[in-house]
C-alpha atoms as a PDB file:
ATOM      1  CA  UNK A   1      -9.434  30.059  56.251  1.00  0.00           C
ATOM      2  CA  UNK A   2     -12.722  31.460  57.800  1.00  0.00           C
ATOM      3  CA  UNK A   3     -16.278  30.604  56.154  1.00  0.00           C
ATOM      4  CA  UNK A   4     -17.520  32.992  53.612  1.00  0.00           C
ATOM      5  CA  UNK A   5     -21.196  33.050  53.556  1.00  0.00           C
ATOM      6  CA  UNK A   6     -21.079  35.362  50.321  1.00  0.00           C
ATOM      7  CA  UNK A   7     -18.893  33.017  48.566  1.00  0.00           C
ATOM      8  CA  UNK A   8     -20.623  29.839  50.175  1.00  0.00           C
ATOM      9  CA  UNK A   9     -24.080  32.047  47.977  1.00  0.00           C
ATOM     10  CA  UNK A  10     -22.018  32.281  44.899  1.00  0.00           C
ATOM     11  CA  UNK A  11     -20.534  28.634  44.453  1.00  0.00           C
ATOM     12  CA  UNK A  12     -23.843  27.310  45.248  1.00  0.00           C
ATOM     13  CA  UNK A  13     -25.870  29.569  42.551  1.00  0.00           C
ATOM     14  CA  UNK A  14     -23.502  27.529  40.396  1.00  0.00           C
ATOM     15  CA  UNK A  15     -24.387  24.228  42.112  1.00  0.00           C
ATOM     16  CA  UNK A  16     -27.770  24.618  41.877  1.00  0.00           C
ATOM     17  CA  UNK A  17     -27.320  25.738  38.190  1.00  0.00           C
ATOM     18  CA  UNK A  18     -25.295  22.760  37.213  1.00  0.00           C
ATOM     19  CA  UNK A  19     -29.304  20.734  37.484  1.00  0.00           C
ATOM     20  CA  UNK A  20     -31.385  20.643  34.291  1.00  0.00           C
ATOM     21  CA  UNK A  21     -34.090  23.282  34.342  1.00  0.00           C
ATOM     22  CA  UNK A  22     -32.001  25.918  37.038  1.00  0.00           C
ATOM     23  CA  UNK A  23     -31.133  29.446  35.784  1.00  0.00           C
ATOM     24  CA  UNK A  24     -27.571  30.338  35.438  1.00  0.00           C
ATOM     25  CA  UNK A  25     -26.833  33.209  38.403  1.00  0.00           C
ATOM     26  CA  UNK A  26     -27.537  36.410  37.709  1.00  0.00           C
ATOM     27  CA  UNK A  27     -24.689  38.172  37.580  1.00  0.00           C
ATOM     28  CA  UNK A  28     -23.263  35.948  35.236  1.00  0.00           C
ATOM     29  CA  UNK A  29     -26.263  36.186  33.188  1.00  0.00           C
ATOM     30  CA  UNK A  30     -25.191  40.191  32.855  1.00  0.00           C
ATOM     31  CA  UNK A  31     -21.584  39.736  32.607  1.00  0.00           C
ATOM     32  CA  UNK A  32     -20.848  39.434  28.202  1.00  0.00           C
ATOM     33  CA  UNK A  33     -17.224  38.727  28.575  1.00  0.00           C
ATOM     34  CA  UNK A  34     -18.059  35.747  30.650  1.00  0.00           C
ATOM     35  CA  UNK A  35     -18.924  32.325  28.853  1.00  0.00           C
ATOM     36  CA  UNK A  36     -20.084  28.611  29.685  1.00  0.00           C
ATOM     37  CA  UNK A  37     -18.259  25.459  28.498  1.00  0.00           C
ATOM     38  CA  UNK A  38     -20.156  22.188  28.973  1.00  0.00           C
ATOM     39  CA  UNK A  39     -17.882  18.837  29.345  1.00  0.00           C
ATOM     40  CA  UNK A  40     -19.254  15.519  29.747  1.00  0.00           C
ATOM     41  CA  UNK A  41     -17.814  12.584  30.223  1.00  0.00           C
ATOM     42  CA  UNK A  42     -17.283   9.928  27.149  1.00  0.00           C
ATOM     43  CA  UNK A  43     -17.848   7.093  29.485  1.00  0.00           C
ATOM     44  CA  UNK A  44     -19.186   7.787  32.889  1.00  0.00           C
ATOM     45  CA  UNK A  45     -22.059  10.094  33.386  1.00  0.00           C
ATOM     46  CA  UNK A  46     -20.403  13.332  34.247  1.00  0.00           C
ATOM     47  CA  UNK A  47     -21.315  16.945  33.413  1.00  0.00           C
ATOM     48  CA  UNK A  48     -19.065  19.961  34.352  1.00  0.00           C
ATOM     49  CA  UNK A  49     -20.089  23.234  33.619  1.00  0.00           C
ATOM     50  CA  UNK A  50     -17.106  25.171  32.550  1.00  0.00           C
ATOM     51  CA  UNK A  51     -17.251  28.750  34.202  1.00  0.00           C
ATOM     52  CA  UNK A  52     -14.786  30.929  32.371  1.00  0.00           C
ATOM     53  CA  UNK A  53     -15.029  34.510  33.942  1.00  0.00           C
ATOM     54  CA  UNK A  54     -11.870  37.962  33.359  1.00  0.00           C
ATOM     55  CA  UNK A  55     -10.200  36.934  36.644  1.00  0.00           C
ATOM     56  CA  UNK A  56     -11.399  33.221  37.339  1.00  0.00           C
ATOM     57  CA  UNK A  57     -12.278  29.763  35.944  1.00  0.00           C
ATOM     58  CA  UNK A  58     -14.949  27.684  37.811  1.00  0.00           C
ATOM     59  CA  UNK A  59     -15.795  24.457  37.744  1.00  0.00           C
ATOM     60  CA  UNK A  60     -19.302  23.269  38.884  1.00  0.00           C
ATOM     61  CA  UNK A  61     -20.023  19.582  38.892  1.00  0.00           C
ATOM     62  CA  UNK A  62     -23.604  18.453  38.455  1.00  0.00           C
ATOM     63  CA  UNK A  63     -25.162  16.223  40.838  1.00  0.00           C
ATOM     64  CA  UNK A  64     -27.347  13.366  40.927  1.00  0.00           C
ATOM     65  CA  UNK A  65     -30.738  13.259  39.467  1.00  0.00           C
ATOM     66  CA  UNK A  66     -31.323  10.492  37.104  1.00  0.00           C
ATOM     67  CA  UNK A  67     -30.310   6.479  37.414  1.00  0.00           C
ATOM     68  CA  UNK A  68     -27.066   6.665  35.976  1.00  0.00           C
ATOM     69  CA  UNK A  69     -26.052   9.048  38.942  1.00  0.00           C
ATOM     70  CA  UNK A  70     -27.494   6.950  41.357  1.00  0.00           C
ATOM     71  CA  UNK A  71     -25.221   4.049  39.931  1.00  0.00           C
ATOM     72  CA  UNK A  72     -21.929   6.022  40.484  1.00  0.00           C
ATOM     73  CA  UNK A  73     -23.193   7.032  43.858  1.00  0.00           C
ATOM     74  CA  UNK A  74     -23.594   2.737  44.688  1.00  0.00           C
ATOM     75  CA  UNK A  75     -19.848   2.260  43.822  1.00  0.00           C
ATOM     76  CA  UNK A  76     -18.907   2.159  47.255  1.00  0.00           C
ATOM     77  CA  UNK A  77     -16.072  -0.229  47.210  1.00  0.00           C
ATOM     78  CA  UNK A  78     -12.576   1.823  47.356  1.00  0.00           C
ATOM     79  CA  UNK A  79     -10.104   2.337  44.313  1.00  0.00           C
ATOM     80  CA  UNK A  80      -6.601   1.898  45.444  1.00  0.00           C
ATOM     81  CA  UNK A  81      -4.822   5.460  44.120  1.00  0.00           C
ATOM     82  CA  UNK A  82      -1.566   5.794  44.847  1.00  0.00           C
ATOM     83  CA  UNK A  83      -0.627   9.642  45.963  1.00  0.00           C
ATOM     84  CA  UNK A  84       2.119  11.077  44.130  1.00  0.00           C
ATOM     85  CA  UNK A  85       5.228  10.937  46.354  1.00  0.00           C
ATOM     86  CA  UNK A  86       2.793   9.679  49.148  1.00  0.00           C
ATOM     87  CA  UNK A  87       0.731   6.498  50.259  1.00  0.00           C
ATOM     88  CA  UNK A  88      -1.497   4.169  48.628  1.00  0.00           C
ATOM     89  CA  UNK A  89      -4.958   5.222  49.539  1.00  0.00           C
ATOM     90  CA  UNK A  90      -8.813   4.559  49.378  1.00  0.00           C
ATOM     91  CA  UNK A  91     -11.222   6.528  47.339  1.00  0.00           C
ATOM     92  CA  UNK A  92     -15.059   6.014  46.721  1.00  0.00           C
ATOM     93  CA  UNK A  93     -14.753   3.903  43.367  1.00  0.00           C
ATOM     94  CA  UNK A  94     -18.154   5.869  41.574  1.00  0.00           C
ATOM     95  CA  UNK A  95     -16.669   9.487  41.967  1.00  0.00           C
ATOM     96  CA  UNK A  96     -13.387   8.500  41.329  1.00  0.00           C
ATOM     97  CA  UNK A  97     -14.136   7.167  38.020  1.00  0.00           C
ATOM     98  CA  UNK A  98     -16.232   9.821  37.164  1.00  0.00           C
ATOM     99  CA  UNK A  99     -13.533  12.357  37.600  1.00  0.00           C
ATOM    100  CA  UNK A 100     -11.206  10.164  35.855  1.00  0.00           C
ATOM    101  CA  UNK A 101     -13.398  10.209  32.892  1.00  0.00           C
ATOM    102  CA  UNK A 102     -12.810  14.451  32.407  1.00  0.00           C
ATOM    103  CA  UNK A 103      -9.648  14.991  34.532  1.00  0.00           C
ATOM    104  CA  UNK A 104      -7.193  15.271  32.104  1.00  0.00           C
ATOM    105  CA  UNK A 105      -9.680  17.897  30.057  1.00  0.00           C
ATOM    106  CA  UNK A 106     -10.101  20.116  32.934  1.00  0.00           C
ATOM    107  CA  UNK A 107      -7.077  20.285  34.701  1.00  0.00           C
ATOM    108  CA  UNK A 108      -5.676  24.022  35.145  1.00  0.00           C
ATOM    109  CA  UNK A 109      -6.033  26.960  38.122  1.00  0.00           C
ATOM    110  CA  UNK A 110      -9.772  26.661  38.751  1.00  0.00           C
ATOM    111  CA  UNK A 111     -12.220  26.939  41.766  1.00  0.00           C
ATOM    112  CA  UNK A 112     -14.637  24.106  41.892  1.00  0.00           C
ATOM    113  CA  UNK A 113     -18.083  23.772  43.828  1.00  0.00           C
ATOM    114  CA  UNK A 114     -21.426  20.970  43.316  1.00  0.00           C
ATOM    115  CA  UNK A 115     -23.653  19.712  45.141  1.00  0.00           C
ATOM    116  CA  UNK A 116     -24.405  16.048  46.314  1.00  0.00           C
ATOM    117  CA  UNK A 117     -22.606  13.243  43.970  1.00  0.00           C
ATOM    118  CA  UNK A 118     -21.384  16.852  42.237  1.00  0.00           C
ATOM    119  CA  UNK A 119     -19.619  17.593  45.803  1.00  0.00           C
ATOM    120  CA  UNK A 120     -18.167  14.382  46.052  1.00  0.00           C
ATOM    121  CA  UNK A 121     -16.457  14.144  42.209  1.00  0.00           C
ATOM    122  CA  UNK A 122     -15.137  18.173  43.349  1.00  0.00           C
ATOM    123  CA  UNK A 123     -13.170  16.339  46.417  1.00  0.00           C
ATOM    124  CA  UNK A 124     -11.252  14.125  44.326  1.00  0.00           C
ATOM    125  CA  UNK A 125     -10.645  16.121  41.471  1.00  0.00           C
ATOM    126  CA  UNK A 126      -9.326  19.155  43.458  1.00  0.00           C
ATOM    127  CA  UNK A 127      -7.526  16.409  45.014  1.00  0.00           C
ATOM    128  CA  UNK A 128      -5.744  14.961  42.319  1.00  0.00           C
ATOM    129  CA  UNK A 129      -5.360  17.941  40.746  1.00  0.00           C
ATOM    130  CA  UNK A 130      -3.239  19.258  43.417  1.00  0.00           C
ATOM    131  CA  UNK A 131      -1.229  16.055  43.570  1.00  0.00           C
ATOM    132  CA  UNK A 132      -1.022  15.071  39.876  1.00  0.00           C
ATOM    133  CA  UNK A 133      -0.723  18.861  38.616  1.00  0.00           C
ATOM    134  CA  UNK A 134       0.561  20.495  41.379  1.00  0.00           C
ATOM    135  CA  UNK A 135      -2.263  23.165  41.135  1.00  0.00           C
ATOM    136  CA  UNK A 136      -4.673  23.855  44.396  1.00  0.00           C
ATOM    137  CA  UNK A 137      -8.172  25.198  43.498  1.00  0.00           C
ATOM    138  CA  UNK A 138      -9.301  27.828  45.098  1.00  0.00           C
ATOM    139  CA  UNK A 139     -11.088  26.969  48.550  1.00  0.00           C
ATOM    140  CA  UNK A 140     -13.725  24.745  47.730  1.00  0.00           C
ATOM    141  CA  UNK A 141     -17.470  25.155  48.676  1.00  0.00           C
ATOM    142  CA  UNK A 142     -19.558  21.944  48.008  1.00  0.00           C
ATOM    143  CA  UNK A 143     -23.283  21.347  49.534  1.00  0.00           C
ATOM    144  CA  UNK A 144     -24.479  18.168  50.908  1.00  0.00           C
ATOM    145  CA  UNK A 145     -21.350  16.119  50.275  1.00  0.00           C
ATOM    146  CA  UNK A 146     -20.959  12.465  51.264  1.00  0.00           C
ATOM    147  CA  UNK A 147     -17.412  10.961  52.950  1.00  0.00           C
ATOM    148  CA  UNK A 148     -14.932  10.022  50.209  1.00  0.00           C
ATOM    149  CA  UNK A 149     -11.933   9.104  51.480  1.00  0.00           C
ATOM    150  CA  UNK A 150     -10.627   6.054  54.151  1.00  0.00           C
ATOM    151  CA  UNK A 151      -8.471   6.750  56.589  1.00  0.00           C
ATOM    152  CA  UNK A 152      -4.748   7.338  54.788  1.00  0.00           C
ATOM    153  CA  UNK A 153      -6.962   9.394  51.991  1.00  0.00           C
ATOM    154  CA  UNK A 154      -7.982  11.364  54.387  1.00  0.00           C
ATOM    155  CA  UNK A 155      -4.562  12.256  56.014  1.00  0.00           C
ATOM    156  CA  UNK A 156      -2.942  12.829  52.630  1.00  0.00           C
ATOM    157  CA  UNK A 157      -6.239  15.020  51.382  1.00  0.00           C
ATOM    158  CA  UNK A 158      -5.537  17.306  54.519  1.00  0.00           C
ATOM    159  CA  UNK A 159      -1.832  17.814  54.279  1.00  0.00           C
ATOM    160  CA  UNK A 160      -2.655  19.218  50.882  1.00  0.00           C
ATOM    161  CA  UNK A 161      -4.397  22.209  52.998  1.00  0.00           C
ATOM    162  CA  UNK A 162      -6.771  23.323  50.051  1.00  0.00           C
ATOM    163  CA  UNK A 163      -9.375  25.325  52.583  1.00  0.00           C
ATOM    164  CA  UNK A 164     -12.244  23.033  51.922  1.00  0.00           C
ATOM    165  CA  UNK A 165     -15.200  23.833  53.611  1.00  0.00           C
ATOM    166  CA  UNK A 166     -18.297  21.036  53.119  1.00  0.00           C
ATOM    167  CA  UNK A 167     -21.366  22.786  53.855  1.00  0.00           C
ATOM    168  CA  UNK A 168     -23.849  20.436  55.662  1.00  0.00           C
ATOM    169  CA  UNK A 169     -27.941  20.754  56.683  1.00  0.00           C
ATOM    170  CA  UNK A 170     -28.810  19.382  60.164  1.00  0.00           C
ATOM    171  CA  UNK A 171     -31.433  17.581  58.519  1.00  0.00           C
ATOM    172  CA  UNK A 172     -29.395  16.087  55.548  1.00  0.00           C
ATOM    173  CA  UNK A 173     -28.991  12.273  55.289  1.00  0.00           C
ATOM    174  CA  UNK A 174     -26.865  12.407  52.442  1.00  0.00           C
ATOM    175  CA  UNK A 175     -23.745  14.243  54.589  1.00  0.00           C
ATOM    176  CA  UNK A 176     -23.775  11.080  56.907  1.00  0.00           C
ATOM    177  CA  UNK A 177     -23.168   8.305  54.331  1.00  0.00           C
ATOM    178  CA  UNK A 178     -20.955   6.012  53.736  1.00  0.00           C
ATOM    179  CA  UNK A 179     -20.721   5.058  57.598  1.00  0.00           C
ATOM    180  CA  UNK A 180     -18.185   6.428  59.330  1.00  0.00           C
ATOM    181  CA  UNK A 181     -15.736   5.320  61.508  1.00  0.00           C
ATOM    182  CA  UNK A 182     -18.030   5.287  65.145  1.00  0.00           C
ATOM    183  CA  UNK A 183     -20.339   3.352  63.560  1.00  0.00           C
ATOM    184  CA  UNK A 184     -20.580  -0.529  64.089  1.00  0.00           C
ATOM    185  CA  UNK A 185     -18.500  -1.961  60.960  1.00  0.00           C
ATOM    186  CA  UNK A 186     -17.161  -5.793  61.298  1.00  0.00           C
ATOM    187  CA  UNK A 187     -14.111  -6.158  61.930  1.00  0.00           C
ATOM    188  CA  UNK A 188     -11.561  -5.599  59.288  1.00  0.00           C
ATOM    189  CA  UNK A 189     -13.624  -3.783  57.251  1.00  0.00           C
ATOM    190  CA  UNK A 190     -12.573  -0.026  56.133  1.00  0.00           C
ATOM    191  CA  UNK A 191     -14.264   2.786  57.198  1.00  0.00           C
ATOM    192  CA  UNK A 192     -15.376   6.394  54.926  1.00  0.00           C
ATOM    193  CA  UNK A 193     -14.065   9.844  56.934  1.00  0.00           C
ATOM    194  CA  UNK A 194     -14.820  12.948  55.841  1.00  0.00           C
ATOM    195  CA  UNK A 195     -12.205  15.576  55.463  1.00  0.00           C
ATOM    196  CA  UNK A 196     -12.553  19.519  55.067  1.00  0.00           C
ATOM    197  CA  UNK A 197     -13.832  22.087  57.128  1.00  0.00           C
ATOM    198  CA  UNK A 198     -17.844  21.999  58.218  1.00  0.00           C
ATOM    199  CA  UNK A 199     -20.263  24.757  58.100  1.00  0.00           C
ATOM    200  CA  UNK A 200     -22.607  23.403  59.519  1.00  0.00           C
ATOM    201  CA  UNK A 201     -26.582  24.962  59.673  1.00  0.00           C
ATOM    202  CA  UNK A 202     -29.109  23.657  62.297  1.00  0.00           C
ATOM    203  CA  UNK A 203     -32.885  23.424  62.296  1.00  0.00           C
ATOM    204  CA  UNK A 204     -32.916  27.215  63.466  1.00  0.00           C
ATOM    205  CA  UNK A 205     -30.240  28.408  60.639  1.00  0.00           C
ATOM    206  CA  UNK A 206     -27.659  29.079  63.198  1.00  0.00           C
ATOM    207  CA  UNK A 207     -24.145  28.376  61.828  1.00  0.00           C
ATOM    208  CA  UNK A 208     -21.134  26.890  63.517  1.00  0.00           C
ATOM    209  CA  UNK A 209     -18.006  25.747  62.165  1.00  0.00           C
ATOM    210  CA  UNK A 210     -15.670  22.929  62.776  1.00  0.00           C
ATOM    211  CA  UNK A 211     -17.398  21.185  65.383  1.00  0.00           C
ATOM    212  CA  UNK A 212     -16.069  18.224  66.416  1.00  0.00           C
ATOM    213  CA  UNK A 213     -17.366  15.002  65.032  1.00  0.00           C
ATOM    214  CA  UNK A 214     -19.435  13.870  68.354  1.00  0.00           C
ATOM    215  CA  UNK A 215     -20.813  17.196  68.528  1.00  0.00           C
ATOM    216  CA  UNK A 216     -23.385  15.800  65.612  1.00  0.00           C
ATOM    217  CA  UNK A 217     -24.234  12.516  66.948  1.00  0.00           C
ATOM    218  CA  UNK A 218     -27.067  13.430  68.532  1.00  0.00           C
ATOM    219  CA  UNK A 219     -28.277  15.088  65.496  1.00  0.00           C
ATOM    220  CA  UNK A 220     -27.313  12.310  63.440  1.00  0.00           C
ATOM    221  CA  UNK A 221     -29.526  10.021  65.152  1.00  0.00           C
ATOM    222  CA  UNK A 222     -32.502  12.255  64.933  1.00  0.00           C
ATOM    223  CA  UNK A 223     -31.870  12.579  61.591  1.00  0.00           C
ATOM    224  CA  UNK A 224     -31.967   8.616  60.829  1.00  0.00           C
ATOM    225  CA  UNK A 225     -35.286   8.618  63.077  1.00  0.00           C
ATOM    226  CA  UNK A 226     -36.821  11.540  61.042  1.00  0.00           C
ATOM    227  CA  UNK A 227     -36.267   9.943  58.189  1.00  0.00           C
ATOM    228  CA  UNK A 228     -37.502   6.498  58.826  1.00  0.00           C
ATOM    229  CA  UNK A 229     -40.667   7.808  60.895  1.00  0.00           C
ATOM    230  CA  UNK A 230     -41.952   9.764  57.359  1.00  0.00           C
ATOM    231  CA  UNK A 231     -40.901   6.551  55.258  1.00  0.00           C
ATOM    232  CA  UNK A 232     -39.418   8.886  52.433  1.00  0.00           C
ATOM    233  CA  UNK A 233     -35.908   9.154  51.007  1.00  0.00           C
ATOM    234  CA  UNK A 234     -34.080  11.855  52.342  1.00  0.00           C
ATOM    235  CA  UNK A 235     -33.103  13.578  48.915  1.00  0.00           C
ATOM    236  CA  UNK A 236     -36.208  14.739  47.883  1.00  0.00           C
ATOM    237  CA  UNK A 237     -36.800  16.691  51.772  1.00  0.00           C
ATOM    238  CA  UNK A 238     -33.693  17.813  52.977  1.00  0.00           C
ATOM    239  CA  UNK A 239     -31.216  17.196  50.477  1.00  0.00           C
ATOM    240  CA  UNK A 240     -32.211  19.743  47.537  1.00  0.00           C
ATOM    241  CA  UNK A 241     -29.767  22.466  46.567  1.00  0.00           C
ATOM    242  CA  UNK A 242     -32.794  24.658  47.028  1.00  0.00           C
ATOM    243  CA  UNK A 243     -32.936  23.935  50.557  1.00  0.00           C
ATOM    244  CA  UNK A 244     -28.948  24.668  51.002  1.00  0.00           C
ATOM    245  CA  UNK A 245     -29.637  27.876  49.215  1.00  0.00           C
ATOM    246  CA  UNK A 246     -32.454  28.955  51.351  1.00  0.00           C
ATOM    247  CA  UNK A 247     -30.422  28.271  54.459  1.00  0.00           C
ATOM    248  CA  UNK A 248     -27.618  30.259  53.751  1.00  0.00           C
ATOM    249  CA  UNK A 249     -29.556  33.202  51.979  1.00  0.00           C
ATOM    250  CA  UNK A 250     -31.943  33.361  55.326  1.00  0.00           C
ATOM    251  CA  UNK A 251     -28.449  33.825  57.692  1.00  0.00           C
ATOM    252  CA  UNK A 252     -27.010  35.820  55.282  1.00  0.00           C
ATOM    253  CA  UNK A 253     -29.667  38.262  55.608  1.00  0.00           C
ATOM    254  CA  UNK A 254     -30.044  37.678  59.456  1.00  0.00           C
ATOM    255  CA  UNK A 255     -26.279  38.430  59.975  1.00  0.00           C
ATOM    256  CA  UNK A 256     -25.666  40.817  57.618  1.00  0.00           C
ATOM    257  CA  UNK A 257     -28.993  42.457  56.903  1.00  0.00           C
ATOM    258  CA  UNK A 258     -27.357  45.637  54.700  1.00  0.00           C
END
């Protein structure tokens, strides 16, 4: 499945227009047979905006931007989910449970995209909602997403061959965490992969895709220095759906200027 960067534009006007205060796309905006449903979650502090369009549905997961998101995003110890038919495996506890407080309300043929905590909870729900369901969403577009998954999650996430792509910023700290598996854990301890495709845009908003993990190292460690040089967190520089936006409408109109 190549990279779209018209569709990457699309899922991430919804991304951005999951956050309070964003305007809703505007070809939606002109579209009258099109309509918005808004589902939260009873317990966990989830928003989905409901997307229902003539020949789609889309579901776009708000990210984090008040405490309660940051408290999901803490919940790094893994739930224990057993596939359907498949293994036992490891999934970031905090998005987990914040899909599991809408998943059986939103399960049907959907595309999903989000941004941040937002692109996390769209892993595991398209996840489980090809395994539980037996539905695949539509290839997937999410912005700045964090690793999800330990090891046997991610095996079993890729067999389910849903086109995923993860959109990552060089200078985004947030695409790096939880640790991954070259990093210096203690022993015994699990490690957080990431699993999907990567479109991933350097300082100069050139794009490649599917580089190999040590490809970024270098760039990861510049991007740790950066960050603890200017003493600032990370997610209000480099981390904003804005910035994501402005990245991919600047090579949009670099590579395909008509």
């Amino acid at each position: 499945m190549n990279f779209s960067i018209s569709t990457a534009i699309e899922q991430g006007e919804w991304a951005r227009a999951c956050y309070p205060g964003e305007p809703l796309p505007l070809k939606f905006a002109i579209r009258p047979e099109s309509r918005i449903q808004v589902v939260k979650g009873t317990v966990q502090d989830i928003t989905v905006l409901v997307i229902h369009e003539p020949d789609r549905v889309t579901f776009a997961f708000e990210g984090t931007h008040d405490l309660s998101g940051w408290m999901a995003d803490a919940h790094i110890a893994f739930h224990r989910y057993q596939v359907p038919g498949g293994p036992i495996i490891g999934v970031h506890s905090g998005f987990f449970g914040t899909v599991a407080d809408v998943f059986e309300r939103l399960a049907k043929r959907v595309f999903v995209t989000g941004h941040s905590k937002a692109a996390a909870e769209c892993v595991v729900f398209a996840a489980r909602l090809a395994w539980e369901k037996g539905i695949k969403a539509q290839p997937p577009y999410v912005f700045g997403c964090p690793r999800t998954f330990n090891r046997a999650g991610q095996i079993a996430f890729e067999k389910l061959n849903l086109g995923l792509w993860r959109v990552i910023d060089e200078a985004d700290l947030v695409c790096r965490i939880p640790l991954a598996a070259f990093t210096l854990w203690p022993p015994g301890v699990e490690f957080y992969w990431a699993v999907g495709q990567t479109a991933f845009f350097n300082r100069w908003g050139n794009l490649a895709e599917n580089e190999p993990a040590f490809a970024h190292i270098p760039s990861d460690i510049a991007c740790i220095i950066s960050e603890a040089r200017r003493h600032k967190i990370a997610l209000t520089n480099d981390h904003g759906m804005s910035q994501y936006m402005d990245r991919m409408t600047a090579y949009q109109q670099m590579t395909q200027p008509n």
